[in-house]
PDB file of N, CA and C in Angstrom:
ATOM      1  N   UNK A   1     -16.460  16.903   5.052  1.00  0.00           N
ATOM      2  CA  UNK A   1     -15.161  16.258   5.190  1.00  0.00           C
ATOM      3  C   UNK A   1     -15.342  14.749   4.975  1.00  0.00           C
ATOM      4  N   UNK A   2     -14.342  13.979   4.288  1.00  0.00           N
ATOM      5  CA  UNK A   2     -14.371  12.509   4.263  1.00  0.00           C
ATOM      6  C   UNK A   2     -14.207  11.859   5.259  1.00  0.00           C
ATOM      7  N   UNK A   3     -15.503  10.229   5.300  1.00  0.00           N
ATOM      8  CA  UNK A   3     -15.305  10.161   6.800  1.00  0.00           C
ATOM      9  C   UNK A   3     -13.988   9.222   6.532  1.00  0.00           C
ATOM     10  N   UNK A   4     -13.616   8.446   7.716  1.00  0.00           N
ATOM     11  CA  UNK A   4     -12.696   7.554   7.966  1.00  0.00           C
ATOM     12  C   UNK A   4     -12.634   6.550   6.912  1.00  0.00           C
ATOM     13  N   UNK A   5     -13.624   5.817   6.163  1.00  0.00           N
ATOM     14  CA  UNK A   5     -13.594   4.460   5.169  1.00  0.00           C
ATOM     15  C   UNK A   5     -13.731   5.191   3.592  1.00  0.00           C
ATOM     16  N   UNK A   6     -13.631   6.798   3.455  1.00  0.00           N
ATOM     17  CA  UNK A   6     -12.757   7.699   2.453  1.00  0.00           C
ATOM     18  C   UNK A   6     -11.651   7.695   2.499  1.00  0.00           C
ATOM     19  N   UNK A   7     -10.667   7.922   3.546  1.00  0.00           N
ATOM     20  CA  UNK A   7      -9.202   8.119   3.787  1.00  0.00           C
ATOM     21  C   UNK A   7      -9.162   6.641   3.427  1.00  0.00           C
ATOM     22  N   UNK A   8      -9.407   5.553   4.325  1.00  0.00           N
ATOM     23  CA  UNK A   8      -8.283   4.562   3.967  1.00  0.00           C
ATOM     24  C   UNK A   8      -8.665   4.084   2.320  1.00  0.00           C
ATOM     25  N   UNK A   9      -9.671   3.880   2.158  1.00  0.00           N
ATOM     26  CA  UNK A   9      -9.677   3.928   0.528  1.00  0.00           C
ATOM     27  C   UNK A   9      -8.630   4.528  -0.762  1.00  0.00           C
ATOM     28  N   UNK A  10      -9.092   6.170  -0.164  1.00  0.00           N
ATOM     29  CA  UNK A  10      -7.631   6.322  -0.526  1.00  0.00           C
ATOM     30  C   UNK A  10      -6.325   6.388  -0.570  1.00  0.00           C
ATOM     31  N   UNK A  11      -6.037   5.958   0.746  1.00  0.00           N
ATOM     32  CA  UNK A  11      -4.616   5.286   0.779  1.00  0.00           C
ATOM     33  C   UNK A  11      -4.391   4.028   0.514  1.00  0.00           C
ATOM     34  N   UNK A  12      -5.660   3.136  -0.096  1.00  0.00           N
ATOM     35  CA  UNK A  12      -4.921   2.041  -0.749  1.00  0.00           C
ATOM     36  C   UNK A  12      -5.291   2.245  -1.804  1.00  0.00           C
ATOM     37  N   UNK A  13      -5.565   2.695  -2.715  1.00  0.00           N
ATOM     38  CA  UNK A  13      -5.524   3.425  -3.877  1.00  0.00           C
ATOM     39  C   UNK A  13      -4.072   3.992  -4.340  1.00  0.00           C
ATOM     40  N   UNK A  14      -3.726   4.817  -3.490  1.00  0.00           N
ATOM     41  CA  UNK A  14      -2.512   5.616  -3.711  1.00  0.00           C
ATOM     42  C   UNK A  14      -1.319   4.410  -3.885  1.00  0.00           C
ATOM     43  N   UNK A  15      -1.483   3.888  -2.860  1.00  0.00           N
ATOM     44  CA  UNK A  15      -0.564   3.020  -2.274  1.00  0.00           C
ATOM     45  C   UNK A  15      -0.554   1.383  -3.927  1.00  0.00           C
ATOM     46  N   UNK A  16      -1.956   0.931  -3.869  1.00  0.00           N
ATOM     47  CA  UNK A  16      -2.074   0.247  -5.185  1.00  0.00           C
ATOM     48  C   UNK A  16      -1.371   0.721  -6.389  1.00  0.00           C
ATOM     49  N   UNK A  17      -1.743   2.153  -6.887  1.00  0.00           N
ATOM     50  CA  UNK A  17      -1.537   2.596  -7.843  1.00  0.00           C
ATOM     51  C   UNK A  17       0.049   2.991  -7.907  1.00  0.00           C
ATOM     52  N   UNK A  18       1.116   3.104  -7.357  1.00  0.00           N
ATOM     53  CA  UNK A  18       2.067   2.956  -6.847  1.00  0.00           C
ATOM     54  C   UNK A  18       2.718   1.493  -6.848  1.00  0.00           C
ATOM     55  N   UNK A  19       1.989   0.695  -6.571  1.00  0.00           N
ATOM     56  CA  UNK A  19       2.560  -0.863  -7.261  1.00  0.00           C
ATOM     57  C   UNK A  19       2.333  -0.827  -8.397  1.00  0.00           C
ATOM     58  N   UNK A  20       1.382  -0.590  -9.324  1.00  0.00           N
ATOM     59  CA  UNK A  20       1.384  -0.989 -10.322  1.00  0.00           C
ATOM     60  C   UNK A  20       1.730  -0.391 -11.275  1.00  0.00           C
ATOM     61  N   UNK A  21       2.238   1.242 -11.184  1.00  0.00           N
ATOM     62  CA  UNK A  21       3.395   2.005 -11.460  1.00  0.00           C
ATOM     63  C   UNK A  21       4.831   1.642 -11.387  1.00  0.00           C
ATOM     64  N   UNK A  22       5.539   0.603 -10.286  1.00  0.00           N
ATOM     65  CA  UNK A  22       6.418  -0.096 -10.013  1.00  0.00           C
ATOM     66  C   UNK A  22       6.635  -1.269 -11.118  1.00  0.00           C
ATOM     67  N   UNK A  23       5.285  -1.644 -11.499  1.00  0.00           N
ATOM     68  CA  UNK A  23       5.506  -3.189 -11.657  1.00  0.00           C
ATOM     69  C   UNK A  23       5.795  -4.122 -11.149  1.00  0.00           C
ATOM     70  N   UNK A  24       5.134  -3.639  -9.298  1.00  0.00           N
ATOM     71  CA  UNK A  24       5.414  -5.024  -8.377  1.00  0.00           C
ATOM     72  C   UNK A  24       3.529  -5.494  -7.804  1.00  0.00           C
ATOM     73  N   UNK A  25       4.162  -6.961  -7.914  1.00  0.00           N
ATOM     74  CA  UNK A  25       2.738  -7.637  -7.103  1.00  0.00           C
ATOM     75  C   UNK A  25       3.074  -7.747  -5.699  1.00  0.00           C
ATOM     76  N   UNK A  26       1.961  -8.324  -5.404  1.00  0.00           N
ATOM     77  CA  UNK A  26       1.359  -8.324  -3.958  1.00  0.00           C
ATOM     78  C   UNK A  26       2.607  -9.434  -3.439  1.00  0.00           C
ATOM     79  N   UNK A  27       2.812 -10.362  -4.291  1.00  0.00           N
ATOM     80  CA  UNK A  27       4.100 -11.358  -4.029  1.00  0.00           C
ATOM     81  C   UNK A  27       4.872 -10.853  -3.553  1.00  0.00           C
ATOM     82  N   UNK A  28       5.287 -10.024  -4.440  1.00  0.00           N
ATOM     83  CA  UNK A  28       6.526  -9.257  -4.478  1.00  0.00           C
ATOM     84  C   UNK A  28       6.729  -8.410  -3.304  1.00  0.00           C
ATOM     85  N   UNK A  29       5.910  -7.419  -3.206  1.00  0.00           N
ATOM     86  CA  UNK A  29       5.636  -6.523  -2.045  1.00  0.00           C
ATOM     87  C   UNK A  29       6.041  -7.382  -1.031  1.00  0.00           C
ATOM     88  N   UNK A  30       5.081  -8.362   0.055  1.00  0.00           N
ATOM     89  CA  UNK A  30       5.132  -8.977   0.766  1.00  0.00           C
ATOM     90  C   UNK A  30       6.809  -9.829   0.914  1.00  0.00           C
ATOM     91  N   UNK A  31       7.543 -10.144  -0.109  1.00  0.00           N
ATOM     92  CA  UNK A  31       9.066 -10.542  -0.045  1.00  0.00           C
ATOM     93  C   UNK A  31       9.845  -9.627   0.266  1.00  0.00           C
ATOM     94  N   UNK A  32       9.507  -7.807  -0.283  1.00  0.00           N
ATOM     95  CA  UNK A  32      10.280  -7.028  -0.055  1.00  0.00           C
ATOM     96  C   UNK A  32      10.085  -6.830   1.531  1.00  0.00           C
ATOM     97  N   UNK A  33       8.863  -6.782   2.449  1.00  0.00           N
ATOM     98  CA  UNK A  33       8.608  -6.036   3.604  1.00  0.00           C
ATOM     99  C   UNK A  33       8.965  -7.302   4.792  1.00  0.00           C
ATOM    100  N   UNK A  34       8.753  -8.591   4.164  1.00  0.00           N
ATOM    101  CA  UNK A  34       8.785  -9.598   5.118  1.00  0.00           C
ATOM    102  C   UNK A  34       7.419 -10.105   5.856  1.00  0.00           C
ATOM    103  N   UNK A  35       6.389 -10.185   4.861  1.00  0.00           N
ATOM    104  CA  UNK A  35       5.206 -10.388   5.129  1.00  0.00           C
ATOM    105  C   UNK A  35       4.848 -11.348   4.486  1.00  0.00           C
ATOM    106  N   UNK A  36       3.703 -11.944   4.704  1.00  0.00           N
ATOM    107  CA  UNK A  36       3.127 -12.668   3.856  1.00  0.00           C
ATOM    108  C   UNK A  36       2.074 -11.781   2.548  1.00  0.00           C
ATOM    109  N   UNK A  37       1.904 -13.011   1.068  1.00  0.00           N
ATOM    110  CA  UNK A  37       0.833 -12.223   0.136  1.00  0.00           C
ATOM    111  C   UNK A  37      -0.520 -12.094   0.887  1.00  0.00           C
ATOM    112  N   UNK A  38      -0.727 -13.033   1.465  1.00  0.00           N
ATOM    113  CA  UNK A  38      -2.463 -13.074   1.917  1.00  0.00           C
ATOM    114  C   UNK A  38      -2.499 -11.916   2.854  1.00  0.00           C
ATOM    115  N   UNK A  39      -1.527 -11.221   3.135  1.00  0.00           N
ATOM    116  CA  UNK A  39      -1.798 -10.260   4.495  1.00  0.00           C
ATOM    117  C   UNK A  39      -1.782  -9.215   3.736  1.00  0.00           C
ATOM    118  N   UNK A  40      -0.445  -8.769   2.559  1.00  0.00           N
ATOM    119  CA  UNK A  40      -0.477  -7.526   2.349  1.00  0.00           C
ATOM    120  C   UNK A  40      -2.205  -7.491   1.368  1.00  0.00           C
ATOM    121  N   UNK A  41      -2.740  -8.595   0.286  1.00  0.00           N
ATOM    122  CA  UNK A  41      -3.617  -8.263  -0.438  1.00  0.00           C
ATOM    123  C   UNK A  41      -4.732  -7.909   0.472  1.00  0.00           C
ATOM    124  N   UNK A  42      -5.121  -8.688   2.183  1.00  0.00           N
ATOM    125  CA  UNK A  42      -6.299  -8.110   2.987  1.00  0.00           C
ATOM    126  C   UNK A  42      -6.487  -7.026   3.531  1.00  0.00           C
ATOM    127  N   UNK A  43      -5.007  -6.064   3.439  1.00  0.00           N
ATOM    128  CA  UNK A  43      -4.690  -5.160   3.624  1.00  0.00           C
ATOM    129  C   UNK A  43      -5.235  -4.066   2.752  1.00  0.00           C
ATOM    130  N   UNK A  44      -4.433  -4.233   1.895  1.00  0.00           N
ATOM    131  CA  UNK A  44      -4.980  -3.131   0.675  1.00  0.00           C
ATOM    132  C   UNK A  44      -6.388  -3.273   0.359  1.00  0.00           C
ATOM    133  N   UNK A  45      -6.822  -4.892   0.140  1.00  0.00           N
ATOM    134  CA  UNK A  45      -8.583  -4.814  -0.032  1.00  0.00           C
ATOM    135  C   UNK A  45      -9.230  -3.677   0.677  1.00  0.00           C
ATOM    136  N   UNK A  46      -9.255  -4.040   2.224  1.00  0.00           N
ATOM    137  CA  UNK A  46      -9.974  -3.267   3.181  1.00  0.00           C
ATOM    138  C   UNK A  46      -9.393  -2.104   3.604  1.00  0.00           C
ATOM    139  N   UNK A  47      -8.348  -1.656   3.099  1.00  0.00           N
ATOM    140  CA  UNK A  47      -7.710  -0.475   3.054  1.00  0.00           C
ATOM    141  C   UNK A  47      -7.563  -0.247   5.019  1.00  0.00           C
ATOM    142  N   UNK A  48      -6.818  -1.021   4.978  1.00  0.00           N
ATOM    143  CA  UNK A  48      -7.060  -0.946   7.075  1.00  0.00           C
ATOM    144  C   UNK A  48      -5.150  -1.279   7.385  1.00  0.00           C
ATOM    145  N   UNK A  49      -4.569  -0.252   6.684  1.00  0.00           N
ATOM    146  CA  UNK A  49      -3.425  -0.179   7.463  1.00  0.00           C
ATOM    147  C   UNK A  49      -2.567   1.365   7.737  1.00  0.00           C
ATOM    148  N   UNK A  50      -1.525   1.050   8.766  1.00  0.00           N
ATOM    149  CA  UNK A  50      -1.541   2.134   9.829  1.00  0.00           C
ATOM    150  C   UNK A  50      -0.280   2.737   8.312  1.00  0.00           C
ATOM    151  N   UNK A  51       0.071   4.222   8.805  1.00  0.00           N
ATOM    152  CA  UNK A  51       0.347   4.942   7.299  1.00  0.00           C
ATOM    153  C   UNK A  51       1.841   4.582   8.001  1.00  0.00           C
ATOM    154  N   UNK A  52       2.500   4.368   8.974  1.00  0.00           N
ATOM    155  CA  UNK A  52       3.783   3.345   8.901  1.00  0.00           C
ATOM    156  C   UNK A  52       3.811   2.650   7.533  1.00  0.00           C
ATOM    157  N   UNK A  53       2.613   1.951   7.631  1.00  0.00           N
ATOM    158  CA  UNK A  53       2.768   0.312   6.876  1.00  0.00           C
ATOM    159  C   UNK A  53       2.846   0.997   5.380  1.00  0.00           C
ATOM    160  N   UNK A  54       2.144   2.033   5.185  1.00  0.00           N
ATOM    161  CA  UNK A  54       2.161   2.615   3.946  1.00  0.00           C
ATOM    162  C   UNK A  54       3.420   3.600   3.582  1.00  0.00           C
ATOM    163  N   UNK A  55       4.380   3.935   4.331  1.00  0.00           N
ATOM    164  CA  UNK A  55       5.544   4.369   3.974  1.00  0.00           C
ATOM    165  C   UNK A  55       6.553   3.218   3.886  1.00  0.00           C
ATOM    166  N   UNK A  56       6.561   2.197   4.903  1.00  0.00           N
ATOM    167  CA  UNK A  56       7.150   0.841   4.485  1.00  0.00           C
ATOM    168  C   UNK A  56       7.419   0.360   3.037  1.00  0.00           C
ATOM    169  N   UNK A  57       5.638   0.125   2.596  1.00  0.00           N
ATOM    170  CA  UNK A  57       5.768  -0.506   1.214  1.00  0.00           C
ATOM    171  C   UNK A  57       6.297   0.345   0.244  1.00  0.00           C
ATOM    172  N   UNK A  58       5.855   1.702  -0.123  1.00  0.00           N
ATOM    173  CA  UNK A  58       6.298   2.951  -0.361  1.00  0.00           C
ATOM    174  C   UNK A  58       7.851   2.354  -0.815  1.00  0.00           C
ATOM    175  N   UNK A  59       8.532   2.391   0.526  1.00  0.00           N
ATOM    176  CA  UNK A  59      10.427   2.783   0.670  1.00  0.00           C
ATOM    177  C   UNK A  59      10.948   1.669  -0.332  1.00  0.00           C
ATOM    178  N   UNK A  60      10.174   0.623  -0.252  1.00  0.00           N
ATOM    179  CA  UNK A  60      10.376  -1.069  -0.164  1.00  0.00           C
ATOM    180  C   UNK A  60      10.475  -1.036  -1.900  1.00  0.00           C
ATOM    181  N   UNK A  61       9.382  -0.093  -2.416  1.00  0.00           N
ATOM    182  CA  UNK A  61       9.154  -0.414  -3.952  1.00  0.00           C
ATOM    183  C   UNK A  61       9.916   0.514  -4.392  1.00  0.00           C
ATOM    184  N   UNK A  62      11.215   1.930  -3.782  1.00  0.00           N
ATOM    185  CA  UNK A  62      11.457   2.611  -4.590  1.00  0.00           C
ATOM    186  C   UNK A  62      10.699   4.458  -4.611  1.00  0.00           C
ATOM    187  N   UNK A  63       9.652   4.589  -4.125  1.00  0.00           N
ATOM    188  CA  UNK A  63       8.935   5.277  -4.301  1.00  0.00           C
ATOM    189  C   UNK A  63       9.595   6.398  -3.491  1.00  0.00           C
ATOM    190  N   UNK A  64       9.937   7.914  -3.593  1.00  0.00           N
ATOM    191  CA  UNK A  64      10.321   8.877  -3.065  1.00  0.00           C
ATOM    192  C   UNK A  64       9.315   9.374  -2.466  1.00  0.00           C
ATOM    193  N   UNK A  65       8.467  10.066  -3.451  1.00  0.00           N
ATOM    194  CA  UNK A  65       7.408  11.317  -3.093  1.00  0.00           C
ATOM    195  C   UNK A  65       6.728  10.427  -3.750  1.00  0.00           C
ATOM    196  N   UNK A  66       5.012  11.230  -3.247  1.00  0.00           N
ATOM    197  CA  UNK A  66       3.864  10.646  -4.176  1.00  0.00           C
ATOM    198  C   UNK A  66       2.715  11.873  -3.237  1.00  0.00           C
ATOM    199  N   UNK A  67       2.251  12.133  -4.546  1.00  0.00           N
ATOM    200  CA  UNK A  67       1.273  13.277  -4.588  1.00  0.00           C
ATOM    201  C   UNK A  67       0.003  12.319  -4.127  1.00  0.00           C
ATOM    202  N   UNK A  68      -0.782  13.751  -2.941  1.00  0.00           N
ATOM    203  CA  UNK A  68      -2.132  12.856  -2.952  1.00  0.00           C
ATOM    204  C   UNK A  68      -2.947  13.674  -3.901  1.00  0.00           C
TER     205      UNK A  68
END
């Protein structure tokens, strides 16, 4: 089984690949959710956010469904 720093990897993967399917940046993101850029990009780097935060950005860009 994948340990824990597999999963969040791939949820910022999913979650990345999903912006850039959008055609939104990290700017952007962060204007839609009410965050700052430097938070959402340390985010996705280290892949260390709660899957709230990942249905947030998700809703924020448009995104319905998304296959893992």
């Amino acid at each position: 089984m994948p340990d824990q720093s597999d999963w969040e990897a791939k949820a910022a993967n999913i979650l990345k690949a999903e912006l850039k399917r959008q055609g939104v940046t990290y700017a952007q993101l962060a204007e839609m959710i009410g965050d700052k850029e430097p938070n959402v990009r340390n985010k996705l780097s280290r892949g260390k956010f709660s899957a709230a935060y990942m249905l947030q950005c998700l809703n924020a860009v448009g995104v319905g469904e998304f296959r893992i």
